[in-house]
C-alpha atoms as a PDB file:
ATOM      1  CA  UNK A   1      23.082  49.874  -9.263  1.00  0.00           C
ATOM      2  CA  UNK A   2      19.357  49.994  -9.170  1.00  0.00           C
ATOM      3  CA  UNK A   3      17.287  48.677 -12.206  1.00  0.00           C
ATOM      4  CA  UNK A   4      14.916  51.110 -13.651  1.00  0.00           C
ATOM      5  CA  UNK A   5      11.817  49.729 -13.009  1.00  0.00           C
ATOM      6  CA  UNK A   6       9.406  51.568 -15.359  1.00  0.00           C
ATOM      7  CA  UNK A   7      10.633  49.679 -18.130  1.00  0.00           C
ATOM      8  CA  UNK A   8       9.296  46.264 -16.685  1.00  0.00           C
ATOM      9  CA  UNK A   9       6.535  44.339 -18.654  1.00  0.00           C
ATOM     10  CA  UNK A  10       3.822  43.895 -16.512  1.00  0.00           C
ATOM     11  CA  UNK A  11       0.948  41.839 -17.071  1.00  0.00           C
ATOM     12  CA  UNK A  12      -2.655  43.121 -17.919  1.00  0.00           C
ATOM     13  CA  UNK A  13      -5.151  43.550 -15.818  1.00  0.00           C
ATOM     14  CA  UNK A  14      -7.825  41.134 -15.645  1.00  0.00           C
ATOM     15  CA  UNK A  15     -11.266  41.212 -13.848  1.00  0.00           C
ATOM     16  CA  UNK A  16     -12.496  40.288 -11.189  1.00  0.00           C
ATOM     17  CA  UNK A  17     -13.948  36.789 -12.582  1.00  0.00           C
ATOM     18  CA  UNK A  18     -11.137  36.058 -14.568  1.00  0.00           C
ATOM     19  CA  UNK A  19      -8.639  36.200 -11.556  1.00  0.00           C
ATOM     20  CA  UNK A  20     -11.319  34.064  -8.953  1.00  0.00           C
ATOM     21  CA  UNK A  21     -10.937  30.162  -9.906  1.00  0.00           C
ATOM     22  CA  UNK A  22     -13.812  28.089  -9.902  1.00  0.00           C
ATOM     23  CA  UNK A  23     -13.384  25.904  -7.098  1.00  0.00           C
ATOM     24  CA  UNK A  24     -14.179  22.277  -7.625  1.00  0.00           C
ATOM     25  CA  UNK A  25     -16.304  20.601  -5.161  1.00  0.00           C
ATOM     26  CA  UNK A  26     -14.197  18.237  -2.917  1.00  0.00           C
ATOM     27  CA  UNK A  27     -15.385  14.817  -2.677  1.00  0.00           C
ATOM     28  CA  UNK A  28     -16.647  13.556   0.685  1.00  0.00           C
ATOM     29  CA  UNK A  29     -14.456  11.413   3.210  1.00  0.00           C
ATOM     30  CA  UNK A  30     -15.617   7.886   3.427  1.00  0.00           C
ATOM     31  CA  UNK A  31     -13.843   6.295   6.624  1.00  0.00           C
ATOM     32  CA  UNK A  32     -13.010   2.183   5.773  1.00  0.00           C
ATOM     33  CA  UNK A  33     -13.749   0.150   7.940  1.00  0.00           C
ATOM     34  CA  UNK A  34     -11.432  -0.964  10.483  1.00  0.00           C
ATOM     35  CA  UNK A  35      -9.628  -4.989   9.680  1.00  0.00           C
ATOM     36  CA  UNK A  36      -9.593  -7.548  12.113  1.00  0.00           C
ATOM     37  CA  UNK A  37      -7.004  -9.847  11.226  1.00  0.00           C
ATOM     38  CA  UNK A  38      -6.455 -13.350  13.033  1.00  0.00           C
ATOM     39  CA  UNK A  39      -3.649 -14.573  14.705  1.00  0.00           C
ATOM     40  CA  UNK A  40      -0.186 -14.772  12.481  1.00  0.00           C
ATOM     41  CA  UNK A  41       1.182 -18.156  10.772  1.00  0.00           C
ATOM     42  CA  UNK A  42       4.302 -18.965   8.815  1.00  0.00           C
ATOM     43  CA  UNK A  43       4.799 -19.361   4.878  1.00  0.00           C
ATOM     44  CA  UNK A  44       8.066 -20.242   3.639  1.00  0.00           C
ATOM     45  CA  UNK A  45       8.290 -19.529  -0.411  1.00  0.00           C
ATOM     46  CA  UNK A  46      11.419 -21.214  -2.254  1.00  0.00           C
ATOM     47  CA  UNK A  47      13.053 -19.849  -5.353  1.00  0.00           C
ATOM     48  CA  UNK A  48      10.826 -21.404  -7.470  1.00  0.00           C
ATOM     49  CA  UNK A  49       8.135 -19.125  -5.985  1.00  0.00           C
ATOM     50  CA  UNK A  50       6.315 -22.438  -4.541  1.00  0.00           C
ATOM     51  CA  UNK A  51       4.731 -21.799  -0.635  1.00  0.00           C
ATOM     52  CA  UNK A  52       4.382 -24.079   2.046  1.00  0.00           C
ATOM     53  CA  UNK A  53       2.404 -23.281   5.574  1.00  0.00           C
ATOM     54  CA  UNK A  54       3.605 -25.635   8.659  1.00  0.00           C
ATOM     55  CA  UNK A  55       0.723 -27.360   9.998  1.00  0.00           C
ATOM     56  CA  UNK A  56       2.417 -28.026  13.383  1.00  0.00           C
ATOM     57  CA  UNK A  57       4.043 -31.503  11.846  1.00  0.00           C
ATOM     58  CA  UNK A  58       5.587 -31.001   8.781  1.00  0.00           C
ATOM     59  CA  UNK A  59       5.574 -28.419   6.043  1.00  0.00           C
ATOM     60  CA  UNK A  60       2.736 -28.744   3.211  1.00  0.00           C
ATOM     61  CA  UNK A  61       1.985 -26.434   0.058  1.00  0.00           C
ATOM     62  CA  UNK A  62       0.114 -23.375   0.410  1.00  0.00           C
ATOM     63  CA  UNK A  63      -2.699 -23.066  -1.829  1.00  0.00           C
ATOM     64  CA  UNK A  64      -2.160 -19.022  -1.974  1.00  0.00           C
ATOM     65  CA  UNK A  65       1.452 -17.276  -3.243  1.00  0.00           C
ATOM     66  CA  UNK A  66       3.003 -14.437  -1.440  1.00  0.00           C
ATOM     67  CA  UNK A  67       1.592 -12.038  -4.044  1.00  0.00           C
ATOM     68  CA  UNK A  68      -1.926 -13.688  -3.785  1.00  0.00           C
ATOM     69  CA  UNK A  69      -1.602 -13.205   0.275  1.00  0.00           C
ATOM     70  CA  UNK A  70      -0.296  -9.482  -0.121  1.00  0.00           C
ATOM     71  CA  UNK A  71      -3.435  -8.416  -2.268  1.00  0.00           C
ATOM     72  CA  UNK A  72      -5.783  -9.462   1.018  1.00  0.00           C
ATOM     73  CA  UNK A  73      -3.774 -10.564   4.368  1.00  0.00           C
ATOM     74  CA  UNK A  74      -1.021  -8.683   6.169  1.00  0.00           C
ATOM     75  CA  UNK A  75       2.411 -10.278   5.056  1.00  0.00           C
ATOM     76  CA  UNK A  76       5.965  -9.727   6.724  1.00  0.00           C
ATOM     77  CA  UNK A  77       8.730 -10.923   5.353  1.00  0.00           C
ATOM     78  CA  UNK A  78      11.072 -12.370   8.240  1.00  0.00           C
ATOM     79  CA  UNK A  79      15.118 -11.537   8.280  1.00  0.00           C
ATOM     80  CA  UNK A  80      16.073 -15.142   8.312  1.00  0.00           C
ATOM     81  CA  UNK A  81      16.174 -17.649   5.532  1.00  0.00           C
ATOM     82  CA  UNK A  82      15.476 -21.457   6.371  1.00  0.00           C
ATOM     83  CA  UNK A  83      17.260 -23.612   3.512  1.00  0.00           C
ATOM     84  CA  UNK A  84      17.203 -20.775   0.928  1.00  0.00           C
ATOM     85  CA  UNK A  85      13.735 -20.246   1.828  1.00  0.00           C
ATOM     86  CA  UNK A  86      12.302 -17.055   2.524  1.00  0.00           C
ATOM     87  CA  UNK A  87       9.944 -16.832   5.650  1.00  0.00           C
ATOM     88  CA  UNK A  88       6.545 -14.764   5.905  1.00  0.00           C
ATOM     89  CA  UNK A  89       4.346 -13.912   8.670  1.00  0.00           C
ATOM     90  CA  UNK A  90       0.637 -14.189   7.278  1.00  0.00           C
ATOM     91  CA  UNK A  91      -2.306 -12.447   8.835  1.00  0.00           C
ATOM     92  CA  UNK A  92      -5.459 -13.421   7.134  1.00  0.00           C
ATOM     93  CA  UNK A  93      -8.385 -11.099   7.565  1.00  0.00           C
ATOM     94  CA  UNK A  94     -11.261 -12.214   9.937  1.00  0.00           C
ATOM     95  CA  UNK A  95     -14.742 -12.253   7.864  1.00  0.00           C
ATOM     96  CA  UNK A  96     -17.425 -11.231  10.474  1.00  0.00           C
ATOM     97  CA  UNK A  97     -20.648 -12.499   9.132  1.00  0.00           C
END
């Protein structure tokens, strides 16, 4: 069956400034500028949260942690372990002066 529809509430009628919203002014675009990051190197952290970069000889400590390199480098964590070590590929940011 059909509803009667004279018996619906209906909402008042407003004016013509009360139904137009103020429209806030967008803020402008700023483009960053692009990164240049250098070429990629590999940090192993342990479970003790300890890093170590290989210099091409042996491994040494890193003086950055993962979460240190996150804030300002690219970071990839690699699929394979090395002695319960996690691997990271590191791509520090090139500072053009």
């Amino acid at each position: 069956m059909a509803r009667n529809q004279k018996n619906a509430k209906r909402s008042p009628k407003r004016t013509r400034d009360e139904r137009s919203p103020v429209l806030a002014r967008a803020e402008a675009y700023v483009k960053k500028e692009p990164v240049e990051y250098g070429k990629p190197f590999i940090v192993m952290e342990d479970s003790a949260k300890n890093t170590f970069a290989y210099d091409g000889a042996a491994w040494n400590p890193f003086h950055l942690s993962i979460a240190d390199c996150q804030s300002s480098c690219l970071v990839k964590m690699l699929p394979q372990k090395v002695n319960g070590k996690t691997r990271y590929e590191v791509r520090a940011p090139i500072s053009r002066a």
